[in-house]
C-alpha atoms as a PDB file:
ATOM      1  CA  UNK A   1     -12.699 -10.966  29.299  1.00  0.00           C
ATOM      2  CA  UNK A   2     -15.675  -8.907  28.232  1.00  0.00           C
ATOM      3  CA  UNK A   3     -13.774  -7.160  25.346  1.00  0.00           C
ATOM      4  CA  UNK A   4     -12.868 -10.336  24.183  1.00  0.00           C
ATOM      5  CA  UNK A   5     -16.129 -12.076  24.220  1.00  0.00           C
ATOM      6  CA  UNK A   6     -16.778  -8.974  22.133  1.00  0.00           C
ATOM      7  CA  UNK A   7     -14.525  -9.261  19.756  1.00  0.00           C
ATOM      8  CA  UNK A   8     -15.357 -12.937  19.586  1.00  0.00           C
ATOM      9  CA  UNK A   9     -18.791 -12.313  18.652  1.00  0.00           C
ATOM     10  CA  UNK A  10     -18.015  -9.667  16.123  1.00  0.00           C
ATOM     11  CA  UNK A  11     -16.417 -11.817  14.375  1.00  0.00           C
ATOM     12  CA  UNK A  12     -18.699 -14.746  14.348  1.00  0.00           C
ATOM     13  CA  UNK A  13     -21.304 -12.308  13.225  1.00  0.00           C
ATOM     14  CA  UNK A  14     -18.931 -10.881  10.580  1.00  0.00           C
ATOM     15  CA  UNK A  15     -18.496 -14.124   9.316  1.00  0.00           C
ATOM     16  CA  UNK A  16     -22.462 -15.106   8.681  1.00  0.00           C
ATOM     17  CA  UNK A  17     -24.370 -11.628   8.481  1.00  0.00           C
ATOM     18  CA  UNK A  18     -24.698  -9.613   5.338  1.00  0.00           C
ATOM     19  CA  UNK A  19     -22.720  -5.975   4.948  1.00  0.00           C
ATOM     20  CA  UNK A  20     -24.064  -3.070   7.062  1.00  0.00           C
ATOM     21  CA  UNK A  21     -24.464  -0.084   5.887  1.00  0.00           C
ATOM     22  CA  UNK A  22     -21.242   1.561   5.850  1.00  0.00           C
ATOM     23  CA  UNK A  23     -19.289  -1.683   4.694  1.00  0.00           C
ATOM     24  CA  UNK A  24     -18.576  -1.282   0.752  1.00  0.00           C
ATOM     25  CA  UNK A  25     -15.909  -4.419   0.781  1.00  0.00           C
ATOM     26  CA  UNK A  26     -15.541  -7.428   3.019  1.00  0.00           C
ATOM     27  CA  UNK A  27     -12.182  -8.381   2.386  1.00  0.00           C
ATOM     28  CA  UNK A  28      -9.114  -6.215   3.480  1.00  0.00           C
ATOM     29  CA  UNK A  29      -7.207  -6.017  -0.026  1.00  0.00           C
ATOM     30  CA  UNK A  30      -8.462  -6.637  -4.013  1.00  0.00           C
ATOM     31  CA  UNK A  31      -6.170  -8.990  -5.717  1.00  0.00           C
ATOM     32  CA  UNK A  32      -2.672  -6.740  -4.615  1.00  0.00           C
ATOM     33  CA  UNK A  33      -4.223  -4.021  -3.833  1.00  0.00           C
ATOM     34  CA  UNK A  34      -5.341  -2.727  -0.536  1.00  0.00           C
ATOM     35  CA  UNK A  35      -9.465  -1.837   0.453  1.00  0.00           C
ATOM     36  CA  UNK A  36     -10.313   0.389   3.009  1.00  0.00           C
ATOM     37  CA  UNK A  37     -11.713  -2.342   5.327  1.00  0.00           C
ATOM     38  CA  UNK A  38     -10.289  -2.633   9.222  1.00  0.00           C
ATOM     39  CA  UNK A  39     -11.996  -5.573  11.264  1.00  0.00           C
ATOM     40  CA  UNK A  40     -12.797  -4.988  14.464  1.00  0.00           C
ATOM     41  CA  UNK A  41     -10.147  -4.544  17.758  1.00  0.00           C
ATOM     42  CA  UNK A  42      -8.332  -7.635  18.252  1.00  0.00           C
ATOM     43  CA  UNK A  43      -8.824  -9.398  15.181  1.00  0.00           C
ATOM     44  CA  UNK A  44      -5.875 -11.315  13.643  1.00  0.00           C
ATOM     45  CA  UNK A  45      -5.658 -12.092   9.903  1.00  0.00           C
ATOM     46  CA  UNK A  46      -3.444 -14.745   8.402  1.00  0.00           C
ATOM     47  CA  UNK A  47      -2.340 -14.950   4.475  1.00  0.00           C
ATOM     48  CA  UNK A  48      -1.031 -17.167   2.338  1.00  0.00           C
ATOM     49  CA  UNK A  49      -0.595 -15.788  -1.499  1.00  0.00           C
ATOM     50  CA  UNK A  50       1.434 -17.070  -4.460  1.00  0.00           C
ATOM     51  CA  UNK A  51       1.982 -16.657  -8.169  1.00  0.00           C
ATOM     52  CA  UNK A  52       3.198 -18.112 -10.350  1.00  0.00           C
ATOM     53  CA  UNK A  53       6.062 -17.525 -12.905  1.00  0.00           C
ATOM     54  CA  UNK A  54       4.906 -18.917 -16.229  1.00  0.00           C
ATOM     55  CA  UNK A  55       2.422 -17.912 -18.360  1.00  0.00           C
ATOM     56  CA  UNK A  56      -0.905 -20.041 -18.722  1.00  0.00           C
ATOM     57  CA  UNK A  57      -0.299 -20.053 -22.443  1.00  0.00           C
ATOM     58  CA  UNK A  58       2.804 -22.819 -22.070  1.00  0.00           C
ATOM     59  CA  UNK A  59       0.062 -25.415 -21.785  1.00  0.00           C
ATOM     60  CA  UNK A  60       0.627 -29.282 -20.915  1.00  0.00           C
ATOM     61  CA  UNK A  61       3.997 -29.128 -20.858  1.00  0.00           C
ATOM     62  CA  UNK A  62       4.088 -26.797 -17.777  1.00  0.00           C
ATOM     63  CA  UNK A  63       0.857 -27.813 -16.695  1.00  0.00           C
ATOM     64  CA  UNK A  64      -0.723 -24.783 -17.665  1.00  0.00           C
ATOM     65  CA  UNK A  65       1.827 -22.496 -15.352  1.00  0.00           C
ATOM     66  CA  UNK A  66       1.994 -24.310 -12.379  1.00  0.00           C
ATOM     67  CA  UNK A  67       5.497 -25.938 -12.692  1.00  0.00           C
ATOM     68  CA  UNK A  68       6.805 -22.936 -13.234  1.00  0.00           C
ATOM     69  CA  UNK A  69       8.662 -21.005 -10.426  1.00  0.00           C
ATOM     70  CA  UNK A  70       6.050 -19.134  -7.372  1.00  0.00           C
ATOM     71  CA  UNK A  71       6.477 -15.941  -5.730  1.00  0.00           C
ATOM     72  CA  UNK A  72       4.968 -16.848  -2.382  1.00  0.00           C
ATOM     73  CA  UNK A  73       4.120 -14.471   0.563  1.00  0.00           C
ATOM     74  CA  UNK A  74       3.242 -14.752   4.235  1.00  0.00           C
ATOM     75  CA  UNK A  75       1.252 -12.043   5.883  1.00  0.00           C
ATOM     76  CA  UNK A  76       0.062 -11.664   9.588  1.00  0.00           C
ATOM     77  CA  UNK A  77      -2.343  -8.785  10.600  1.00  0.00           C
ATOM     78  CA  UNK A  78      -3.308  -7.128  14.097  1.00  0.00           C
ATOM     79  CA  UNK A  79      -6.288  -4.977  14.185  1.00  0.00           C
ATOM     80  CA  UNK A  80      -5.085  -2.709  17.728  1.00  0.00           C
ATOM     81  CA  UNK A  81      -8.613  -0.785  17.522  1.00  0.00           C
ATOM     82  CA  UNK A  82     -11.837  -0.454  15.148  1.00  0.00           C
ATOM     83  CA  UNK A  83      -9.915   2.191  12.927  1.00  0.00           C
ATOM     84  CA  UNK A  84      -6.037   0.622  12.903  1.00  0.00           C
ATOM     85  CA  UNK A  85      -4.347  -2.659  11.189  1.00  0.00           C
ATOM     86  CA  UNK A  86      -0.863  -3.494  11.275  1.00  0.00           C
ATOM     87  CA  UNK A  87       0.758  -5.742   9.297  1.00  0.00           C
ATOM     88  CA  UNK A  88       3.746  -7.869   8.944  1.00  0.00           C
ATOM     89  CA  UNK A  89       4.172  -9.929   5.528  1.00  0.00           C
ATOM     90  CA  UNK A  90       7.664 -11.316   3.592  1.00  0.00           C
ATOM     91  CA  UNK A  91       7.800 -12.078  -0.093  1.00  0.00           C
ATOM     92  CA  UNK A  92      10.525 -15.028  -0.987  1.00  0.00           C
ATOM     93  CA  UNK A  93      10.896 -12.582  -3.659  1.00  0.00           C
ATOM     94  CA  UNK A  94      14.421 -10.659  -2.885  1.00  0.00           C
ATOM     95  CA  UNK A  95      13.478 -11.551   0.588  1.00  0.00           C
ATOM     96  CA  UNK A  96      11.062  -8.755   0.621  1.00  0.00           C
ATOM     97  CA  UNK A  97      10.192  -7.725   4.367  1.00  0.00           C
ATOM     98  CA  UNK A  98       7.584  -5.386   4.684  1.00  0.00           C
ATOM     99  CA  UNK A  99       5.787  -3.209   7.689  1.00  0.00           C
ATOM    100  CA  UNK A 100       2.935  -1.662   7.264  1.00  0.00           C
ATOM    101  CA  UNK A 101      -0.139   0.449   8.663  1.00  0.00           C
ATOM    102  CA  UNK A 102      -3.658   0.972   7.623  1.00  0.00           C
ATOM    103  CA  UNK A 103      -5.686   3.577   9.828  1.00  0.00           C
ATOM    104  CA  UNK A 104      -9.479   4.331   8.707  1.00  0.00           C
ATOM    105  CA  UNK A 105      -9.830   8.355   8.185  1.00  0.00           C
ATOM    106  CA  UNK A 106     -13.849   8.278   7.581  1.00  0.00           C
ATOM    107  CA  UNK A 107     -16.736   6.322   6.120  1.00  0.00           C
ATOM    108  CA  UNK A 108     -20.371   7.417   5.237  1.00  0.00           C
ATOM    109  CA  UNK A 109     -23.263   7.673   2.999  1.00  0.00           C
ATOM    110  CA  UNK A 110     -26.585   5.823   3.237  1.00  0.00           C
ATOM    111  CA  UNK A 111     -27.181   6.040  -0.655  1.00  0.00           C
ATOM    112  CA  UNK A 112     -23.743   5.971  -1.605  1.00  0.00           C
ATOM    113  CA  UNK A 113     -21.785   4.656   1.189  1.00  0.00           C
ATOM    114  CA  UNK A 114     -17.866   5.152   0.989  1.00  0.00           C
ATOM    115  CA  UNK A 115     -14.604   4.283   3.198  1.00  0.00           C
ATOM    116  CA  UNK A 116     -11.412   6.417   3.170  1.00  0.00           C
ATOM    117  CA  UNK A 117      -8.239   4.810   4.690  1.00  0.00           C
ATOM    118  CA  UNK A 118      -4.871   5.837   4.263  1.00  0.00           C
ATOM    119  CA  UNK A 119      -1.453   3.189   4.547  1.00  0.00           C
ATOM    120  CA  UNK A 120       1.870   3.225   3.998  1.00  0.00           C
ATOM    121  CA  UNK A 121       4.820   1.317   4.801  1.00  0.00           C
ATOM    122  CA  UNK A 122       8.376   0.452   4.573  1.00  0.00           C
ATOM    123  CA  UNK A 123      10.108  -2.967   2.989  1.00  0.00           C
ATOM    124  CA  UNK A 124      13.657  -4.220   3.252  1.00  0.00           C
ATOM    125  CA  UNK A 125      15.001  -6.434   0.898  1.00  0.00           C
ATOM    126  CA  UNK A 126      17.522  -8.781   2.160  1.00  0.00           C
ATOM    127  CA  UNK A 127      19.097 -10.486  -0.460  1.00  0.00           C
ATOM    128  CA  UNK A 128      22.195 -10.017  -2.256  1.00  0.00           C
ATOM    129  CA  UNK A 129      21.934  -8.062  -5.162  1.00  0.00           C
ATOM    130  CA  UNK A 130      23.546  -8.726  -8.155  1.00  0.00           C
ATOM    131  CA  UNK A 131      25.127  -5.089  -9.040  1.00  0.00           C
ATOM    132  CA  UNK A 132      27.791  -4.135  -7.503  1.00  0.00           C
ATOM    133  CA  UNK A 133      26.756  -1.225  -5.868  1.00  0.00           C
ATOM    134  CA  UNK A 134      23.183  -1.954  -5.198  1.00  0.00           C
ATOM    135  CA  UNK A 135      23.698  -3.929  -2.378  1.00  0.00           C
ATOM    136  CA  UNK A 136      23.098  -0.441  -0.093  1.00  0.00           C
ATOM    137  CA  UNK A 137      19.836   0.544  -1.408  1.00  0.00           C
ATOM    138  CA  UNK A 138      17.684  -2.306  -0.148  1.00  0.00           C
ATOM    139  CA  UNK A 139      15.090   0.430   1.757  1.00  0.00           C
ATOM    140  CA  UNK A 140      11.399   1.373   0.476  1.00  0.00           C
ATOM    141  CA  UNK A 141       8.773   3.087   1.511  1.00  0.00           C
ATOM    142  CA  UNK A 142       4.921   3.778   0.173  1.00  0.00           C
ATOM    143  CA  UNK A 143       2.159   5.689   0.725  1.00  0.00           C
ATOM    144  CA  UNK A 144      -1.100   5.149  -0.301  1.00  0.00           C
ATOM    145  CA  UNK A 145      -4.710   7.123   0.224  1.00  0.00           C
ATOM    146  CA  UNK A 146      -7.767   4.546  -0.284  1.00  0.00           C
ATOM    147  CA  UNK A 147     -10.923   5.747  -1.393  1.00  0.00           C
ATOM    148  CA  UNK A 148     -13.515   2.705  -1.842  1.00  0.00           C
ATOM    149  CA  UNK A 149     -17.291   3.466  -2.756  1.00  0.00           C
ATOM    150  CA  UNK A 150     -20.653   0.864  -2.959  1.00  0.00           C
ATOM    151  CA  UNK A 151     -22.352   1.177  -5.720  1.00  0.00           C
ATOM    152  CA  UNK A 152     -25.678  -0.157  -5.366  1.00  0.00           C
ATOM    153  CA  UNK A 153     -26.375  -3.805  -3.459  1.00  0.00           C
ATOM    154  CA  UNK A 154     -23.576  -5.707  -5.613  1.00  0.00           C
ATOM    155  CA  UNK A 155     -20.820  -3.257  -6.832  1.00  0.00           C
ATOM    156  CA  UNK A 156     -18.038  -2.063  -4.886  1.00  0.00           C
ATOM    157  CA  UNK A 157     -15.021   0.283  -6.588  1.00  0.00           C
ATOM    158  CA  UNK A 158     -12.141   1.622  -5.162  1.00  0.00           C
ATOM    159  CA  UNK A 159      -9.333   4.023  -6.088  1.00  0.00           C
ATOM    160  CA  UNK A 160      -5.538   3.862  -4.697  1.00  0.00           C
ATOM    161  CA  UNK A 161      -3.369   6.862  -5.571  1.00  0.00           C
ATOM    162  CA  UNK A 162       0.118   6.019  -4.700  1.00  0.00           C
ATOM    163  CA  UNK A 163       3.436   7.509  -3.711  1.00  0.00           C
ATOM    164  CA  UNK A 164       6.568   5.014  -4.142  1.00  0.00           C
ATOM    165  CA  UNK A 165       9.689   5.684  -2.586  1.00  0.00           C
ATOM    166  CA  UNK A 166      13.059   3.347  -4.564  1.00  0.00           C
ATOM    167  CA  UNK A 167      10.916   1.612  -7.080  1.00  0.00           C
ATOM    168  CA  UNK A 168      13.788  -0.180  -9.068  1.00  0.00           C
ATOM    169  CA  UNK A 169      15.754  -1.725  -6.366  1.00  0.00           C
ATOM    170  CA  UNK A 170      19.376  -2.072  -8.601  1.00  0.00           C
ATOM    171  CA  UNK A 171      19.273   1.538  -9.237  1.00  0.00           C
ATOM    172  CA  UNK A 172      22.694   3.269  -7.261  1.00  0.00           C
ATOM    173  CA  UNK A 173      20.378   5.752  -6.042  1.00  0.00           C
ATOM    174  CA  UNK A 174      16.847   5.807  -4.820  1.00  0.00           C
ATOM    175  CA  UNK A 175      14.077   7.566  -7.034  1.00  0.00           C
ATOM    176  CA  UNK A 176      10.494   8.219  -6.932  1.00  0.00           C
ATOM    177  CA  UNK A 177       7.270   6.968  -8.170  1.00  0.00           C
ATOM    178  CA  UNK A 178       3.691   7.852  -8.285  1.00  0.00           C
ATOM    179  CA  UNK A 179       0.801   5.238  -8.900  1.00  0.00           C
ATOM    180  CA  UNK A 180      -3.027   5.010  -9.038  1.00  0.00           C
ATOM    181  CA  UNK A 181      -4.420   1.822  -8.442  1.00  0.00           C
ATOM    182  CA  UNK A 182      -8.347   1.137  -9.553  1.00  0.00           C
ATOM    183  CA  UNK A 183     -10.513  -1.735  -8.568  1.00  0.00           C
ATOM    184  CA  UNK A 184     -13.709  -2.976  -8.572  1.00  0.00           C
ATOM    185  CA  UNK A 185     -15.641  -6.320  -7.165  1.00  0.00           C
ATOM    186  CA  UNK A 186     -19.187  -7.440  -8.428  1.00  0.00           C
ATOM    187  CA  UNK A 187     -21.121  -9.666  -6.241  1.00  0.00           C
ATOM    188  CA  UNK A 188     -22.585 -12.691  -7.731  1.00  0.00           C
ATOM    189  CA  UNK A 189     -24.190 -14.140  -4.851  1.00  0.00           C
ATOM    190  CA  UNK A 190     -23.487 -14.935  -0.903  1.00  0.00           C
ATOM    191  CA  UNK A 191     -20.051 -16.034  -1.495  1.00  0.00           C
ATOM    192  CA  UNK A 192     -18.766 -15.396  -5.124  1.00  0.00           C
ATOM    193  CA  UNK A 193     -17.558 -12.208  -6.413  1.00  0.00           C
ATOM    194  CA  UNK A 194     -15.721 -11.093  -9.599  1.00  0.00           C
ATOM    195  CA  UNK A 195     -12.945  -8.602  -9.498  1.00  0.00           C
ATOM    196  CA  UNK A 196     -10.840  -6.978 -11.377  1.00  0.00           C
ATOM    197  CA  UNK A 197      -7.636  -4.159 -10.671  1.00  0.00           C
ATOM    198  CA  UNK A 198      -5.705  -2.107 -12.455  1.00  0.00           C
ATOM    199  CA  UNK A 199      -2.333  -0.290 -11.479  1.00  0.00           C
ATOM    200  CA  UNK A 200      -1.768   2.618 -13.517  1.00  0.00           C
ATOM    201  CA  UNK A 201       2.105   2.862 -13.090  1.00  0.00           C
ATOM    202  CA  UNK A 202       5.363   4.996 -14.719  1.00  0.00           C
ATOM    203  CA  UNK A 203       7.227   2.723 -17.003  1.00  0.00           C
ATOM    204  CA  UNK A 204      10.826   1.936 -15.996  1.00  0.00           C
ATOM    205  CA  UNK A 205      13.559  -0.862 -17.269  1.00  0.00           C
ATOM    206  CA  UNK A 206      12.108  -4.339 -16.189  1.00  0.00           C
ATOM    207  CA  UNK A 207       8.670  -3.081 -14.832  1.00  0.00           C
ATOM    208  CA  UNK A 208       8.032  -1.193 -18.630  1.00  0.00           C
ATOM    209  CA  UNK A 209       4.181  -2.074 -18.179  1.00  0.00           C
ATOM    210  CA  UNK A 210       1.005  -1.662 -15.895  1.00  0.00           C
ATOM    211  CA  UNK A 211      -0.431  -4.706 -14.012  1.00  0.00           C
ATOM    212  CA  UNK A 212      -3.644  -5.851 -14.499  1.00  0.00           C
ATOM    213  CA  UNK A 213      -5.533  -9.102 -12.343  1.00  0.00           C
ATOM    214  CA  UNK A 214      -8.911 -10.042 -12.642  1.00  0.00           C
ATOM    215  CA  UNK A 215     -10.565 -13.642 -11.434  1.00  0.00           C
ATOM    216  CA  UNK A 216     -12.798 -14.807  -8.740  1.00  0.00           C
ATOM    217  CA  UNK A 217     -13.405 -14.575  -5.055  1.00  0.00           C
ATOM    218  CA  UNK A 218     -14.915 -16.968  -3.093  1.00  0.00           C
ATOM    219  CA  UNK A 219     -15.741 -16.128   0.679  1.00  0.00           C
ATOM    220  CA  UNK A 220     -16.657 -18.994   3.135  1.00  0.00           C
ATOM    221  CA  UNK A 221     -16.890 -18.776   7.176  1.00  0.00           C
ATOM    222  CA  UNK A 222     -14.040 -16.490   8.216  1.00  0.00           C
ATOM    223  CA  UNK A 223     -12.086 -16.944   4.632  1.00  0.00           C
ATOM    224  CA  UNK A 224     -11.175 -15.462   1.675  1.00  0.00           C
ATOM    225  CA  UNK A 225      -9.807 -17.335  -1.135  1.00  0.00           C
ATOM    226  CA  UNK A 226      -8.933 -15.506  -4.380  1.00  0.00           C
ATOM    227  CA  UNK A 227      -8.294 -17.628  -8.326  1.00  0.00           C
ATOM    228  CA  UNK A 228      -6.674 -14.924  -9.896  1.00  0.00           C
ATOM    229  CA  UNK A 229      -5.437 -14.302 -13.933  1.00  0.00           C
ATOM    230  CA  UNK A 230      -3.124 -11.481 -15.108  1.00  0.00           C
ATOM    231  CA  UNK A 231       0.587 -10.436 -15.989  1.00  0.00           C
ATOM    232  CA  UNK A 232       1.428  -9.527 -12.431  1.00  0.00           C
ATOM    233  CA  UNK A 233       4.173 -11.636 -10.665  1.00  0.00           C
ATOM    234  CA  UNK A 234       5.447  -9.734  -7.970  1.00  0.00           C
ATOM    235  CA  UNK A 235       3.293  -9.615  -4.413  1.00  0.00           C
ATOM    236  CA  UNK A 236       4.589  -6.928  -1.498  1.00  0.00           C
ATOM    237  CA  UNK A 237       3.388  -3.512  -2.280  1.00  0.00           C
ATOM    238  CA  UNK A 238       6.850  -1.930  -2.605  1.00  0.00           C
ATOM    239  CA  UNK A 239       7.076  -4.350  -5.413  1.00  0.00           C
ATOM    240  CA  UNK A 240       3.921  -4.622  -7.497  1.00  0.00           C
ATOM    241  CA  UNK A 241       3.892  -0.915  -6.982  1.00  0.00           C
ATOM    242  CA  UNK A 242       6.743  -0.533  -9.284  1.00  0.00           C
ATOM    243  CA  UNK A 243       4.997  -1.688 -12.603  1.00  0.00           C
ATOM    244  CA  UNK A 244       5.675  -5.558 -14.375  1.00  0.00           C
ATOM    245  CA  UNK A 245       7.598  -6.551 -17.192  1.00  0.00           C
ATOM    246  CA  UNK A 246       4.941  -8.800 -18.616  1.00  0.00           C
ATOM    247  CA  UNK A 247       2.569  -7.135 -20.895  1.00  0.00           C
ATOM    248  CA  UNK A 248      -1.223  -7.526 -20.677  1.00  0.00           C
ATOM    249  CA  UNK A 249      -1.973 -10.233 -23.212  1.00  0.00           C
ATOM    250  CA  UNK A 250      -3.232 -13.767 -22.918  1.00  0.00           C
ATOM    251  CA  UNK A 251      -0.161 -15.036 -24.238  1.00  0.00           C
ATOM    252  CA  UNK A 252       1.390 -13.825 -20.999  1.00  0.00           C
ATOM    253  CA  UNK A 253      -1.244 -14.086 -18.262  1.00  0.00           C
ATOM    254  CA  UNK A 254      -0.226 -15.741 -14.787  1.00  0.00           C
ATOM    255  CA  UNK A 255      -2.298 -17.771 -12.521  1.00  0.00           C
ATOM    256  CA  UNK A 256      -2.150 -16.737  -9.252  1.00  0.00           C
ATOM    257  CA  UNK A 257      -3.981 -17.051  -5.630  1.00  0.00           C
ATOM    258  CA  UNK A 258      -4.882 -15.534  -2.356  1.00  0.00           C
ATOM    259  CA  UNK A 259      -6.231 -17.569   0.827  1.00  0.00           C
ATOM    260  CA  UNK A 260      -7.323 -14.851   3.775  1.00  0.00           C
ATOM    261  CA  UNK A 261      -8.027 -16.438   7.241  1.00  0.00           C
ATOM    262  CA  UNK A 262      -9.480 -14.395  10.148  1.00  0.00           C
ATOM    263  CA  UNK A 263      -7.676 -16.162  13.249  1.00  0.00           C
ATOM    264  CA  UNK A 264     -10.354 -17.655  15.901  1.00  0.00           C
ATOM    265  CA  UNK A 265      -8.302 -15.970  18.573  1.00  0.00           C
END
């Protein structure tokens, strides 16, 4: 009873009281990718995140994007202890089922605080591929080392070199990928940040570019929610990991969102 009182309050508090010292980000993950952040034992996180298919540019007639198809994905986070975060999230994209772990390595600095974390992770993707042949390599894995800094009161960057294991899933054979990941977040005020990320990827047919996002978030009570702009479609890691085949121009930006709710349980 006394842990979870605990854990009750520390989330309360978390929810109304400005960073500490060692925090550099409040939120657990950029736009796709991943901060260093772990809330405290017990927490639970729920997410809803979608994006959608057309680009911005197709105006009235699509209603700016938003008629156009949505990659949507579920999430649901544990937090076992101060220092561990498991997570369990599905992309309606190839039925994308993913497992993952985030353990904090080390965080420090009074001037120039910083967080290290390391995750990784494995996906299966259920649905039937159309390649005859394909249909046995539906397995991924990744592994990432997170490295976020604060700099100063309002700026927060982060760095997320990447290992990918069976980036293009209609390949016969599996293949590897490396990726580095950069992001930064710029506090406006209480609640509104800008951010911006940028995957640094190896080109490959149908993912020949790198993915960039950028937008707003907005932080209330206990939530996250995330307006986000860019030519990134795809959500799971094992998946936006792999590049995109939109290129980085207005003519092909995306509208996208993320809604982060820390679970009063």
């Amino acid at each position: 009873m006394r842990r979870a009182a605990s854990a009750a309050l520390a989330l309360c508090a978390w929810g109304v009281l400005p960073l500490s010292a060692q925090d550099v980000f409040h939120s657990t993950q950029a736009a796709n990718l991943p901060t260093a952040e772990i809330y405290p034992q017990g927490s639970w996180l729920f997410e809803i995140s979608h994006r959608f298919g057309t680009p911005i540019s197709n105006g009235a007639q699509d209603l700016w994007g938003l008629d156009g198809p949505v990659g949507n994905r579920l999430g649901l986070t544990y937090s076992p202890s101060d220092r561990v975060a498991l997570t369990l999230q599905r992309s309606n994209l190839e039925d994308n089922l993913e497992l993952a772990a985030k353990v904090g390595l080390w965080s420090g600095g009074n001037d120039l605080p910083v967080k290290v974390a390391a995750m990784g992770g494995v996906a299966w993707n259920t649905q039937v591929f159309e390649v005859e042949g394909a249909e046995d390599n539906e397995a991924q894995l990744y592994a990432q080392l997170i490295v976020n800094a604060a700099v100063g009161d309002r700026l927060a960057v982060g760095v997320v070199p990447t290992y990918l294991r069976n980036p293009r899933l209609r390949d016969f054979e599996a293949d590897n990928a490396l990726a580095v990941g950069l992001h930064g977040q710029l506090r406006l005020n209480g609640s509104i940040s800008f951010l911006v990320e940028w995957l640094i990827s190896e080109g490959r047919p149908e993912f020949e570019n790198d993915a960039g996002l950028f937008g707003f978030e907005i932080e209330t009570r206990g939530h996250f929610f995330k307006l986000l702009v860019g030519n990134q479609y795809r959500l799971n890691s094992t998946q936006f990991l792999a590049g995109t085949p939109a290129r980085f121009e207005p003519d092909e930006w995306m509208f996208g969102f993320n809604i982060q709710r820390l679970l009063p349980f």
